[in-house]
PDB file of N, CA and C in Angstrom:
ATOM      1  N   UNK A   1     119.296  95.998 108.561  1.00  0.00           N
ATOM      2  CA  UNK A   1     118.752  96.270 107.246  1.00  0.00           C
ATOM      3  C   UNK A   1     118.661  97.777 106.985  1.00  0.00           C
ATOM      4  N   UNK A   2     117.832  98.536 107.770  1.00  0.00           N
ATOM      5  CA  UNK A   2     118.056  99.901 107.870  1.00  0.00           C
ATOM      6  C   UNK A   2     119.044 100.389 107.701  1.00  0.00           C
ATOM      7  N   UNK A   3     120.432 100.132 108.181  1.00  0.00           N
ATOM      8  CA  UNK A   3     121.967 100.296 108.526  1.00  0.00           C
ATOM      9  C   UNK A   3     122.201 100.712 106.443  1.00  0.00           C
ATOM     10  N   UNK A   4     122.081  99.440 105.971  1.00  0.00           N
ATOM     11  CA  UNK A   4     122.615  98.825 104.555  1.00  0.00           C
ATOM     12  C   UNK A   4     121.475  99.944 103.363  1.00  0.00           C
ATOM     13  N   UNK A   5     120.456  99.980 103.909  1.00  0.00           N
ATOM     14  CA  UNK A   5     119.507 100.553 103.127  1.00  0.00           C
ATOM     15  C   UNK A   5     119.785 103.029 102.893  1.00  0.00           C
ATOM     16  N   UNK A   6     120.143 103.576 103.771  1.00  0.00           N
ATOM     17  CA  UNK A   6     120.502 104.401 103.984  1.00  0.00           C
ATOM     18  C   UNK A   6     121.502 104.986 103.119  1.00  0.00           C
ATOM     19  N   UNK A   7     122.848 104.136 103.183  1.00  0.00           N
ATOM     20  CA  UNK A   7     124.154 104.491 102.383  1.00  0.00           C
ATOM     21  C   UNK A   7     123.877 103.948 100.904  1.00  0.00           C
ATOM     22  N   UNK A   8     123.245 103.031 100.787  1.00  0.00           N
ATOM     23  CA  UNK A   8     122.820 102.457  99.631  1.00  0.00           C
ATOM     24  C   UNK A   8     121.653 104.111  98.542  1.00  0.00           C
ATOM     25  N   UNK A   9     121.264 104.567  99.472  1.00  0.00           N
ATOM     26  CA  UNK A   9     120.077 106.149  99.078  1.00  0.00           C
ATOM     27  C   UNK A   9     121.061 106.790  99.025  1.00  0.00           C
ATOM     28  N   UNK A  10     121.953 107.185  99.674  1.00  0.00           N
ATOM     29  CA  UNK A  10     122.983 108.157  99.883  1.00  0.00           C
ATOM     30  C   UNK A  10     123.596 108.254  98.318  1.00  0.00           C
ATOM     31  N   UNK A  11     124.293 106.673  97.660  1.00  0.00           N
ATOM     32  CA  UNK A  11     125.318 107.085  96.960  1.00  0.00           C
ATOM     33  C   UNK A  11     124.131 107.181  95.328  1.00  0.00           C
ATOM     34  N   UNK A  12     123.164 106.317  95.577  1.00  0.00           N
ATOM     35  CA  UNK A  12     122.615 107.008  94.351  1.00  0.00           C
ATOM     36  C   UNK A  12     121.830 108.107  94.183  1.00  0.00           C
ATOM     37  N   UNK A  13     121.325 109.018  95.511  1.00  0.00           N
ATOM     38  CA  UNK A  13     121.319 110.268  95.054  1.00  0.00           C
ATOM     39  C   UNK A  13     122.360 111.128  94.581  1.00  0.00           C
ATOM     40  N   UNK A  14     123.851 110.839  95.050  1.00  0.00           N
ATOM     41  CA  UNK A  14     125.627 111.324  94.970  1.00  0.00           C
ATOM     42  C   UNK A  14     125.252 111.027  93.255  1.00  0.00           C
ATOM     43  N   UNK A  15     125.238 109.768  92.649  1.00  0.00           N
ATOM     44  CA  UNK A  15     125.230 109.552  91.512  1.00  0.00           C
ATOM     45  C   UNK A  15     124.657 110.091  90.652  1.00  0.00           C
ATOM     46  N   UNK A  16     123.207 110.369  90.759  1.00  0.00           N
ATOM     47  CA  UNK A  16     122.088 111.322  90.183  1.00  0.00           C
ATOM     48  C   UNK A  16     122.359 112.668  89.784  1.00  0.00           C
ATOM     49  N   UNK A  17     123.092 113.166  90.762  1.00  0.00           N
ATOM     50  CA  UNK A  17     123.289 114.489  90.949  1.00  0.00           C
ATOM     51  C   UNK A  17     124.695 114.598  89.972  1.00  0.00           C
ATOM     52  N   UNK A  18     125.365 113.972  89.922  1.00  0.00           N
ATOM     53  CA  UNK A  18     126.383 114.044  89.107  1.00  0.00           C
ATOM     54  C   UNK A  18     126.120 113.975  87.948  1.00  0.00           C
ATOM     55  N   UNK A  19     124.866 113.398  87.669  1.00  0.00           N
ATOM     56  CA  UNK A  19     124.659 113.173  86.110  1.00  0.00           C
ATOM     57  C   UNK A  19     123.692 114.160  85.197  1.00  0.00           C
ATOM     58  N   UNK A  20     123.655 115.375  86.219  1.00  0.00           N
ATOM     59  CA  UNK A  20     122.234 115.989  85.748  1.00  0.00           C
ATOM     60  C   UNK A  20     123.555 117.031  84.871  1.00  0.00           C
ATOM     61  N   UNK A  21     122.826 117.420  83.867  1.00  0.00           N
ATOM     62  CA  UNK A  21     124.059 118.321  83.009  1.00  0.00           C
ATOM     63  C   UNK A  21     123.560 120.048  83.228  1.00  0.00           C
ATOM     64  N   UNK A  22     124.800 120.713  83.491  1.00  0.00           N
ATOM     65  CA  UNK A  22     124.124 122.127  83.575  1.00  0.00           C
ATOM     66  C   UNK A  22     124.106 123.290  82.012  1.00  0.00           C
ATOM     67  N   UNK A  23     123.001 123.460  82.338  1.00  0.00           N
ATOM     68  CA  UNK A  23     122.644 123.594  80.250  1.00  0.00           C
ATOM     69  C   UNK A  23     123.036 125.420  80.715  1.00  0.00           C
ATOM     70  N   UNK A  24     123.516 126.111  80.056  1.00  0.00           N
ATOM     71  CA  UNK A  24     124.116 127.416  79.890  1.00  0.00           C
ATOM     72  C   UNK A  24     123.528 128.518  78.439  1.00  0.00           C
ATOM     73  N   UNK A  25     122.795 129.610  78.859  1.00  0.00           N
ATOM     74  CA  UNK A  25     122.716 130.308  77.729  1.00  0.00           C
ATOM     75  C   UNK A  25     123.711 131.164  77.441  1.00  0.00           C
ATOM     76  N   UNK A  26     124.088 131.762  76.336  1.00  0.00           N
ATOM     77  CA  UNK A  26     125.265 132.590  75.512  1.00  0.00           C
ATOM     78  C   UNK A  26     124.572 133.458  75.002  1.00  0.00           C
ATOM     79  N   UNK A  27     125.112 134.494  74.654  1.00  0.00           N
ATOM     80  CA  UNK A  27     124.400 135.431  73.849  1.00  0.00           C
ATOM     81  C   UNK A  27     125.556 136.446  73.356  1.00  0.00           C
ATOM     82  N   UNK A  28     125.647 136.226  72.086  1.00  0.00           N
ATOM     83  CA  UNK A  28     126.702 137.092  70.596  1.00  0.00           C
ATOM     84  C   UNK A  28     126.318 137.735  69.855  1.00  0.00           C
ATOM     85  N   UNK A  29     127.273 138.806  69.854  1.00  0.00           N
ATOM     86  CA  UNK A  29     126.520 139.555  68.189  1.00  0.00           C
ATOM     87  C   UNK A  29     127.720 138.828  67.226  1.00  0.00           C
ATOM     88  N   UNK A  30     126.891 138.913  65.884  1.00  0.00           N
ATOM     89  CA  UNK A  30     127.823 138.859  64.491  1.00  0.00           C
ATOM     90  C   UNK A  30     127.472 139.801  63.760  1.00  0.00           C
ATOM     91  N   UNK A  31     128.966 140.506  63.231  1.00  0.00           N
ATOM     92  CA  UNK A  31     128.438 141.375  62.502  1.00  0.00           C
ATOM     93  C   UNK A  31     128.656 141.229  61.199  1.00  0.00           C
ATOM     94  N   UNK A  32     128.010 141.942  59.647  1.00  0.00           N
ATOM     95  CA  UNK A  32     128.150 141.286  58.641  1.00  0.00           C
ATOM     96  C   UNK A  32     128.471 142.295  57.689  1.00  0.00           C
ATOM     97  N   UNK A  33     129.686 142.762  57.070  1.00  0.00           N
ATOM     98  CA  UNK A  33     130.222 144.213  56.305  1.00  0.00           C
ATOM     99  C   UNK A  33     129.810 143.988  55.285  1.00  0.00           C
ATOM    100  N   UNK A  34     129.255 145.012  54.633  1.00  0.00           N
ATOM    101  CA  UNK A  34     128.720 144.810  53.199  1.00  0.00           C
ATOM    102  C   UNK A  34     129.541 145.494  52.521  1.00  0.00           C
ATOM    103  N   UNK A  35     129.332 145.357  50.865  1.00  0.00           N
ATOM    104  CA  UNK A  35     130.219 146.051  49.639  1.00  0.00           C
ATOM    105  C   UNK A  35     130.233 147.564  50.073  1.00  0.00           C
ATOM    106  N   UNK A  36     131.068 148.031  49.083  1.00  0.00           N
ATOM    107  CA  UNK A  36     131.277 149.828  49.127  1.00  0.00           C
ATOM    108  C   UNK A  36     130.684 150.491  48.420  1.00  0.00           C
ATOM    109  N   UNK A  37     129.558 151.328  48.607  1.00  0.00           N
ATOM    110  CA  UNK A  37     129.007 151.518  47.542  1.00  0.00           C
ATOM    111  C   UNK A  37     129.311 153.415  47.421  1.00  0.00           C
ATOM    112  N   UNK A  38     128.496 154.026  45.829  1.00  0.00           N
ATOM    113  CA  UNK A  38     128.841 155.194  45.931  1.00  0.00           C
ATOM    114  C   UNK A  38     128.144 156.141  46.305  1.00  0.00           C
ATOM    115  N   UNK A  39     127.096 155.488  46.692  1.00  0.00           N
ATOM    116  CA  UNK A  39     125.860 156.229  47.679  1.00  0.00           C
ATOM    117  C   UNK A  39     125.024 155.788  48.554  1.00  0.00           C
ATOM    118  N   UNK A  40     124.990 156.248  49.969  1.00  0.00           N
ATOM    119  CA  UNK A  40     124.053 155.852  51.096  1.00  0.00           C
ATOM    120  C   UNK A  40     122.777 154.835  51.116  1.00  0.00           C
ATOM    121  N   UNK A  41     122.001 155.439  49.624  1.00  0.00           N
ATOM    122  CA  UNK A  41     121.066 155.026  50.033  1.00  0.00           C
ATOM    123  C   UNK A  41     121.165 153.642  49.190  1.00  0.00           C
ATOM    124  N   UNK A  42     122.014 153.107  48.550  1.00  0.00           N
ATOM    125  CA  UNK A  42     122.648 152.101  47.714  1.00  0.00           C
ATOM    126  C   UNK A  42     123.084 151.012  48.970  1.00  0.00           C
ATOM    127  N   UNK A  43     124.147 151.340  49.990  1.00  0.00           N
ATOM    128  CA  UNK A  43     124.657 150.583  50.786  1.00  0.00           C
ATOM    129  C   UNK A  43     123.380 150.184  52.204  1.00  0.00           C
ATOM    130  N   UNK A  44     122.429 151.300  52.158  1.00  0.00           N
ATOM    131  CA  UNK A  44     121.705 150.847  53.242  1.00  0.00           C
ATOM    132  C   UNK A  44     120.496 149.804  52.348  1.00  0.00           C
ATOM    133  N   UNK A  45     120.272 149.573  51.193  1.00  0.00           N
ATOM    134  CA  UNK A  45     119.351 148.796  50.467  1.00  0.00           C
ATOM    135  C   UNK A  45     119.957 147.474  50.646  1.00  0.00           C
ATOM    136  N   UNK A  46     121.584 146.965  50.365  1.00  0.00           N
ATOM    137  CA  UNK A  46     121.908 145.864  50.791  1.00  0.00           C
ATOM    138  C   UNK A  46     121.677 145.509  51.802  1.00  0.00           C
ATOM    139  N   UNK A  47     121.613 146.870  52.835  1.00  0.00           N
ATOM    140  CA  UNK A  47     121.470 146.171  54.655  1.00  0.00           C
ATOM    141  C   UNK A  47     120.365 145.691  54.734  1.00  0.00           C
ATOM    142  N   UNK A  48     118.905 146.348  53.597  1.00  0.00           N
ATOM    143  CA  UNK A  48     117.769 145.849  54.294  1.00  0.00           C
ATOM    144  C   UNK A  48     117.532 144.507  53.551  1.00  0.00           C
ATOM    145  N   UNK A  49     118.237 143.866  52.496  1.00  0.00           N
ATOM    146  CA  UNK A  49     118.253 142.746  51.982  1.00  0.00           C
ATOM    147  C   UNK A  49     119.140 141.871  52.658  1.00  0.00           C
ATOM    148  N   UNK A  50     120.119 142.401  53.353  1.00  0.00           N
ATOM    149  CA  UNK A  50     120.904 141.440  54.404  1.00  0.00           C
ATOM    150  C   UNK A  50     119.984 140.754  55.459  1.00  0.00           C
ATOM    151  N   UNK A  51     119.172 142.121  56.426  1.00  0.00           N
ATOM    152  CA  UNK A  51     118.326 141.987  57.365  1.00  0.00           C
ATOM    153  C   UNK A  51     116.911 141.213  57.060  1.00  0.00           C
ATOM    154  N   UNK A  52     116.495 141.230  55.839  1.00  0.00           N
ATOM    155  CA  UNK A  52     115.852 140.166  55.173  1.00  0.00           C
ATOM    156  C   UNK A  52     115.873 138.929  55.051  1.00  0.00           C
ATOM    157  N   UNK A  53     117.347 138.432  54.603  1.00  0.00           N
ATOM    158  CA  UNK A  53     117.581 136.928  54.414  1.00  0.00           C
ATOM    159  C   UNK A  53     117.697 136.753  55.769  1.00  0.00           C
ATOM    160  N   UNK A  54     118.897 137.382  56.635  1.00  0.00           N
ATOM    161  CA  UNK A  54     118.935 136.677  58.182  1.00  0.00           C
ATOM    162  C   UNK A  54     118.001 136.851  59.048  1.00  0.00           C
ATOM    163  N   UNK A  55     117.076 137.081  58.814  1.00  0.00           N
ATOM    164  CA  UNK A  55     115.607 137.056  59.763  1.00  0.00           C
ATOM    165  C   UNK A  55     114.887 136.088  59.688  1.00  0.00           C
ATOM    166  N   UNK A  56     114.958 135.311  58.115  1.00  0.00           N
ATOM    167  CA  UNK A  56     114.178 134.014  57.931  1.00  0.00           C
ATOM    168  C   UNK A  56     115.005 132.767  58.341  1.00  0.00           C
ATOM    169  N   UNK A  57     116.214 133.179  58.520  1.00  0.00           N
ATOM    170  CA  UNK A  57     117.514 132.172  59.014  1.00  0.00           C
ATOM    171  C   UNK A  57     116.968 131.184  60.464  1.00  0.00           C
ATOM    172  N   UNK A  58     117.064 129.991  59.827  1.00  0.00           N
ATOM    173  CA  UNK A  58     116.346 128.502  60.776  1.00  0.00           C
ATOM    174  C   UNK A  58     117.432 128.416  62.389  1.00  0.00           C
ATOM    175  N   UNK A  59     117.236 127.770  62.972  1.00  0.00           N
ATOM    176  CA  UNK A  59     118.504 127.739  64.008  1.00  0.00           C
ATOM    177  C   UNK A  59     119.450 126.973  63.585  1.00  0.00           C
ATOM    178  N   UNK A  60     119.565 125.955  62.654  1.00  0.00           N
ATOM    179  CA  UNK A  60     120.710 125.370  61.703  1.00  0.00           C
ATOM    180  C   UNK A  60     121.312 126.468  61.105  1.00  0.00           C
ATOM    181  N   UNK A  61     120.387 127.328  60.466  1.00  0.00           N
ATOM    182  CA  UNK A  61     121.427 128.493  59.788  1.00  0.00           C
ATOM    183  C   UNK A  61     122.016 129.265  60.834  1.00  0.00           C
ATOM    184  N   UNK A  62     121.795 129.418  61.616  1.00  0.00           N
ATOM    185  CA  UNK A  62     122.057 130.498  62.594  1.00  0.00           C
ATOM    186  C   UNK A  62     123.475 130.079  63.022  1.00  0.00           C
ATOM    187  N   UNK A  63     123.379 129.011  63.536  1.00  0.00           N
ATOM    188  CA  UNK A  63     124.277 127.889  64.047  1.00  0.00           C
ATOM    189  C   UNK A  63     125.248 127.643  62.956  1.00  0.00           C
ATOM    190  N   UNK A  64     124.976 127.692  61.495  1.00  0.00           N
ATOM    191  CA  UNK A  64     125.777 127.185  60.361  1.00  0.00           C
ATOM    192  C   UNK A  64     126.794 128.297  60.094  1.00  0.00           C
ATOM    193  N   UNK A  65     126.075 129.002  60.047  1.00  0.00           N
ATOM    194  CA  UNK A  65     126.678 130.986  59.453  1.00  0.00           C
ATOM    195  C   UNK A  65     127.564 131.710  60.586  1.00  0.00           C
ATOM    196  N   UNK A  66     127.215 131.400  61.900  1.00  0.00           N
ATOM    197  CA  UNK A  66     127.971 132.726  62.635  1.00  0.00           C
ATOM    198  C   UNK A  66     128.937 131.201  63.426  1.00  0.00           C
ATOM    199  N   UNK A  67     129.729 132.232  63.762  1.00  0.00           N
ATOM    200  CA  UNK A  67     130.990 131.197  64.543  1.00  0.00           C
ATOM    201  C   UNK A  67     130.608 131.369  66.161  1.00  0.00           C
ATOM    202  N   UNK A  68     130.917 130.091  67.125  1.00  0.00           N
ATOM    203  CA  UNK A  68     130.524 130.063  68.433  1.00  0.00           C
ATOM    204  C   UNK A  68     131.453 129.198  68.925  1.00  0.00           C
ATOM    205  N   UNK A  69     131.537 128.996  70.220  1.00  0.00           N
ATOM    206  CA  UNK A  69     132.666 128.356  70.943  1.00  0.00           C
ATOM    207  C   UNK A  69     132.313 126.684  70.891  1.00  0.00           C
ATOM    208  N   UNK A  70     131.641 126.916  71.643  1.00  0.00           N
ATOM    209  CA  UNK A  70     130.987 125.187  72.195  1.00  0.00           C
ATOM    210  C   UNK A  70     130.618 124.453  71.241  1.00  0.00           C
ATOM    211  N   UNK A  71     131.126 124.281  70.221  1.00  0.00           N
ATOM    212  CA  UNK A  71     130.297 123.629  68.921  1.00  0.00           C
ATOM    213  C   UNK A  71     130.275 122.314  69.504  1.00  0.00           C
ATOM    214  N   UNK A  72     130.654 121.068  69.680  1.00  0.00           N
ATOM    215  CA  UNK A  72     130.377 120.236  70.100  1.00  0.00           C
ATOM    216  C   UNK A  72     129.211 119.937  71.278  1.00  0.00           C
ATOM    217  N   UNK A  73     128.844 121.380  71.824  1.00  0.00           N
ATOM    218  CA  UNK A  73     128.154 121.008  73.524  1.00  0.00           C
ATOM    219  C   UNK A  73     126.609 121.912  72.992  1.00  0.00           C
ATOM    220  N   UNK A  74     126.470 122.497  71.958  1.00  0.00           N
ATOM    221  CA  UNK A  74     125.363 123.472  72.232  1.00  0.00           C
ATOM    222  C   UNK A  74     124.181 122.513  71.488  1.00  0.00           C
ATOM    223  N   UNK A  75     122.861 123.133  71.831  1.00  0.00           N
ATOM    224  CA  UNK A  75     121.987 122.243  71.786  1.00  0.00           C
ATOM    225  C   UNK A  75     121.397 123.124  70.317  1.00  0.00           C
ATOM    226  N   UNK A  76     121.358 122.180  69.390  1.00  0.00           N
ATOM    227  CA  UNK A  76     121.541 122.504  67.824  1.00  0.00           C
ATOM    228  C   UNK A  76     120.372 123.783  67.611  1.00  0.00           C
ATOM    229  N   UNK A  77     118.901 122.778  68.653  1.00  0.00           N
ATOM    230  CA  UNK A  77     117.466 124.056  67.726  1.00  0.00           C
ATOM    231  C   UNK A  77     117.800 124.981  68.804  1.00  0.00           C
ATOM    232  N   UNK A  78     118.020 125.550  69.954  1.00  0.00           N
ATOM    233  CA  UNK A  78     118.510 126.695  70.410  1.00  0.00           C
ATOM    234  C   UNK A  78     118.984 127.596  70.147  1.00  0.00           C
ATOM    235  N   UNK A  79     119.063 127.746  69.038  1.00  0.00           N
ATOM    236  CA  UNK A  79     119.668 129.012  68.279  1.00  0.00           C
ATOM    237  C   UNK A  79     118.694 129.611  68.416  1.00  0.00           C
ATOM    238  N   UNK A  80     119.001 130.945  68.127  1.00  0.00           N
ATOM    239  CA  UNK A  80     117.336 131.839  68.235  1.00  0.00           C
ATOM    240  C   UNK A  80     118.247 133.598  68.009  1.00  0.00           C
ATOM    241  N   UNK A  81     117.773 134.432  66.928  1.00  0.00           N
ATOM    242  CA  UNK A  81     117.670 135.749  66.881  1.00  0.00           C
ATOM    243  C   UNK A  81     117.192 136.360  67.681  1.00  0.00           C
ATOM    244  N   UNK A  82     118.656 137.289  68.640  1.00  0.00           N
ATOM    245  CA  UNK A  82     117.521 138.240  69.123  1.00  0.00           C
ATOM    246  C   UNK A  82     116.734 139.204  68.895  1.00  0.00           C
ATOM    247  N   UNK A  83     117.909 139.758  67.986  1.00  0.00           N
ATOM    248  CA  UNK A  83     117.695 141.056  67.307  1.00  0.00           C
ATOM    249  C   UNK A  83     118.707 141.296  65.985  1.00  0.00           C
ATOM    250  N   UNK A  84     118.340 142.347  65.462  1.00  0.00           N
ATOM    251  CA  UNK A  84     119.096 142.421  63.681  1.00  0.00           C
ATOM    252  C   UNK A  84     119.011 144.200  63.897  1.00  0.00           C
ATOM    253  N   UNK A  85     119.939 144.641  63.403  1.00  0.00           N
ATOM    254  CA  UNK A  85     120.222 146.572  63.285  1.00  0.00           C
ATOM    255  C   UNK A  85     121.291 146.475  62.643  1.00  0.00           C
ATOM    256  N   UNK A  86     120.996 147.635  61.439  1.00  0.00           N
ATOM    257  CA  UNK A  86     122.702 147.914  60.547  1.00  0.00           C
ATOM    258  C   UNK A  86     121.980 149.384  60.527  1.00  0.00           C
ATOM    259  N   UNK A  87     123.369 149.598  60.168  1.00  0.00           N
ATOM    260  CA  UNK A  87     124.130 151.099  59.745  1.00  0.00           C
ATOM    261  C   UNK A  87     125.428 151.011  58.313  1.00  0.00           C
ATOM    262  N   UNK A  88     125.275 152.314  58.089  1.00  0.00           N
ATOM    263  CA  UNK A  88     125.921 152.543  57.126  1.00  0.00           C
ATOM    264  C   UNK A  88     127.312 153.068  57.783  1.00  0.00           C
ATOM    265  N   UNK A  89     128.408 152.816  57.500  1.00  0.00           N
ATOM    266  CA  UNK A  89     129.766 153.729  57.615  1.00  0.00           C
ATOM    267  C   UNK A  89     130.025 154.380  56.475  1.00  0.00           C
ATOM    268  N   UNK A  90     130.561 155.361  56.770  1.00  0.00           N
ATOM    269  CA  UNK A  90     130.830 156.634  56.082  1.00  0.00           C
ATOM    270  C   UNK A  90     132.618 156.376  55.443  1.00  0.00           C
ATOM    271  N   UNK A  91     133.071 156.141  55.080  1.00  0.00           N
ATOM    272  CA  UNK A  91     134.685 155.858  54.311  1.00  0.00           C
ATOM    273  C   UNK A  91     135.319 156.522  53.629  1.00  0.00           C
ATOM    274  N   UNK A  92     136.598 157.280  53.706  1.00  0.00           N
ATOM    275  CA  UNK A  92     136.746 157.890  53.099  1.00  0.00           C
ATOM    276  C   UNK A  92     138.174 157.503  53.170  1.00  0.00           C
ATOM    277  N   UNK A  93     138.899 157.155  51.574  1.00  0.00           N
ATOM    278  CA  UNK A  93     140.029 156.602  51.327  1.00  0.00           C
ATOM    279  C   UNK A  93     140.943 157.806  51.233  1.00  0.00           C
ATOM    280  N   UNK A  94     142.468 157.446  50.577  1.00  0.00           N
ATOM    281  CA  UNK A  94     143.576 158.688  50.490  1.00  0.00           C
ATOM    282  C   UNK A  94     143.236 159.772  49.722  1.00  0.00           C
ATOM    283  N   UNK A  95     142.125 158.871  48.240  1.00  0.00           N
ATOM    284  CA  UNK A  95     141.934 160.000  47.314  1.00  0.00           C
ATOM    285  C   UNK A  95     141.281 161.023  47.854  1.00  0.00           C
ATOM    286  N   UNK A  96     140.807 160.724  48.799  1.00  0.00           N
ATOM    287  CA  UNK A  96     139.391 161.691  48.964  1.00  0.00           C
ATOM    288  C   UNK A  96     138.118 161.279  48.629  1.00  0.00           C
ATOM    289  N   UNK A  97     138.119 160.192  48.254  1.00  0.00           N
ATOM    290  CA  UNK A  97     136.494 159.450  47.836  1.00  0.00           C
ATOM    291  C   UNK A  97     135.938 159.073  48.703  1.00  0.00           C
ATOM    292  N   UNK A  98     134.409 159.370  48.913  1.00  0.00           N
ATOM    293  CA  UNK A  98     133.984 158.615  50.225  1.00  0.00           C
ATOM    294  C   UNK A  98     133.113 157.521  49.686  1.00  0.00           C
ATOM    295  N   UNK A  99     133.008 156.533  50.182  1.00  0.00           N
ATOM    296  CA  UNK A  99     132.228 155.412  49.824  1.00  0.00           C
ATOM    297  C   UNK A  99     131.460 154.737  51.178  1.00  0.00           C
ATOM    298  N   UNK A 100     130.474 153.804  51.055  1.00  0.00           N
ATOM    299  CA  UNK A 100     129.309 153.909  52.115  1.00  0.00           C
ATOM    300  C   UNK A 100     129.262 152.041  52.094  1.00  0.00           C
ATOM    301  N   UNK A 101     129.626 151.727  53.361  1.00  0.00           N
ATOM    302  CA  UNK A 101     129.417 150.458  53.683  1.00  0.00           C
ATOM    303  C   UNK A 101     128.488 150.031  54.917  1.00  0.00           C
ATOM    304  N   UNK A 102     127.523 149.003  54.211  1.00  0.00           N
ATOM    305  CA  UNK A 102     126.697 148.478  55.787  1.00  0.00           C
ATOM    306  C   UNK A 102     127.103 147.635  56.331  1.00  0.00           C
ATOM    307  N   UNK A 103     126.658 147.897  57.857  1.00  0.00           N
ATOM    308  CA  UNK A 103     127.295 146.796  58.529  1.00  0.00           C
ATOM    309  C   UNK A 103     126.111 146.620  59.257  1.00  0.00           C
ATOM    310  N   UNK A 104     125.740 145.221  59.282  1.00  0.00           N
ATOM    311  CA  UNK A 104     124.649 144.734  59.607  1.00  0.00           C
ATOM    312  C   UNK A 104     125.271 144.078  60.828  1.00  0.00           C
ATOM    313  N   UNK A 105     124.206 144.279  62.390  1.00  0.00           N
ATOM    314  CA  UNK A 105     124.388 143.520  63.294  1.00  0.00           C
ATOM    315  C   UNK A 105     123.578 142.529  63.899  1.00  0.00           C
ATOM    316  N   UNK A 106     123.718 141.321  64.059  1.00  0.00           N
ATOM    317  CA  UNK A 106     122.660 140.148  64.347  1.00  0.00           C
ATOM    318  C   UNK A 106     123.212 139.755  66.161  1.00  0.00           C
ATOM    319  N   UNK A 107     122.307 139.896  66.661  1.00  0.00           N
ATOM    320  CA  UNK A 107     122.640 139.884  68.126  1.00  0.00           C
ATOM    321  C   UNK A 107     121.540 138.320  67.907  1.00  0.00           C
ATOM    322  N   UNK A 108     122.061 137.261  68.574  1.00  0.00           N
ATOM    323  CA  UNK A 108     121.566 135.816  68.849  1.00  0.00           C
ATOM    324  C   UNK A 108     122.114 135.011  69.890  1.00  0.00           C
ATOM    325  N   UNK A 109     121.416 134.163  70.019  1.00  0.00           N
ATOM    326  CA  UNK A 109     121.437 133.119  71.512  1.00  0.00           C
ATOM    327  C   UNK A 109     121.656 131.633  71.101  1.00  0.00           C
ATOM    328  N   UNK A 110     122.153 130.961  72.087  1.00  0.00           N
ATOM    329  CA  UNK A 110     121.892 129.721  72.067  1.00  0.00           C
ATOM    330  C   UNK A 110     122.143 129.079  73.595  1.00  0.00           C
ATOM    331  N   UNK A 111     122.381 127.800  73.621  1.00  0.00           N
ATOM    332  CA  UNK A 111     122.331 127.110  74.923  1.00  0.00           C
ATOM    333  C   UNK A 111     123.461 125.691  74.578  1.00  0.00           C
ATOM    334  N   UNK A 112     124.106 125.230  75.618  1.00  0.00           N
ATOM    335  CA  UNK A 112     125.332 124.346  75.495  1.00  0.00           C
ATOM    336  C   UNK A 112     125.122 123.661  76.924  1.00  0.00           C
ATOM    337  N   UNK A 113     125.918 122.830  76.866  1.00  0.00           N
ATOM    338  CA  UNK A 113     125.839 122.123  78.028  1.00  0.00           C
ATOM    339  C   UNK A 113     126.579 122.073  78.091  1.00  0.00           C
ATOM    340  N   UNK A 114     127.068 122.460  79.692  1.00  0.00           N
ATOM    341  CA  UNK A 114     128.078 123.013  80.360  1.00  0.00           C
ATOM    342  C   UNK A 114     128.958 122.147  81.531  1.00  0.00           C
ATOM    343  N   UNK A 115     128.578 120.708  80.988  1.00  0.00           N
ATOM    344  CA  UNK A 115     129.487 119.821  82.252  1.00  0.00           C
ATOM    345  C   UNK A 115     130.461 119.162  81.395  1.00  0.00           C
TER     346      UNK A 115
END
């Protein structure tokens, strides 16, 4: 009985263990270019209205808006902001015009399961 009882523990711990899933965190920036504007302090006002809306952004939005690999495997409310920072670029075309674009950066996380 002992003999039968042993290998019988053996294969369903083997089984158990196979079934446990290994969950994986990620972590991306997206970045988000704004219009051209004809002055600095014009293009950094969109950034702080950019950095506005995507701060209140749910983990559906997060998940909805930026592009990620694992879409099928990641675990949906895991989304999570880490952080948000823009800057302005400085542009200056053939004419000689310079024009001022933000580029807003959203650094965020999530988690997938990885078997």
């Amino acid at each position: 009985m002992k003999k039968l009882i042993a290998p019988i523990c053996l294969m369903l711990s083997i089984a158990s263990f196979q079934s446990v899933a290994a969950i994986t965190q990620e972590v991306n920036n997206h970045r988000i270019f704004g219009d051209h504007f004809d002055t600095k302090e014009k293009a950094f006002s969109q950034a702080k209205t950019v950095m506005n809306e995507v701060g209140m952004y749910s983990a559906k939005d997060i998940r909805n808006n930026f592009g990620y690999k694992h879409n099928f495997r990641t675990l949906p409310s895991s989304f999570t902001i880490l952080d948000i920072s823009s800057r302005v670029n400085e542009i200056m075309n053939q004419d000689g015009e310079i024009h001022f674009q933000p580029v807003t950066t959203i650094k965020y996380k999530y988690k997938y399961n990885d078997s």
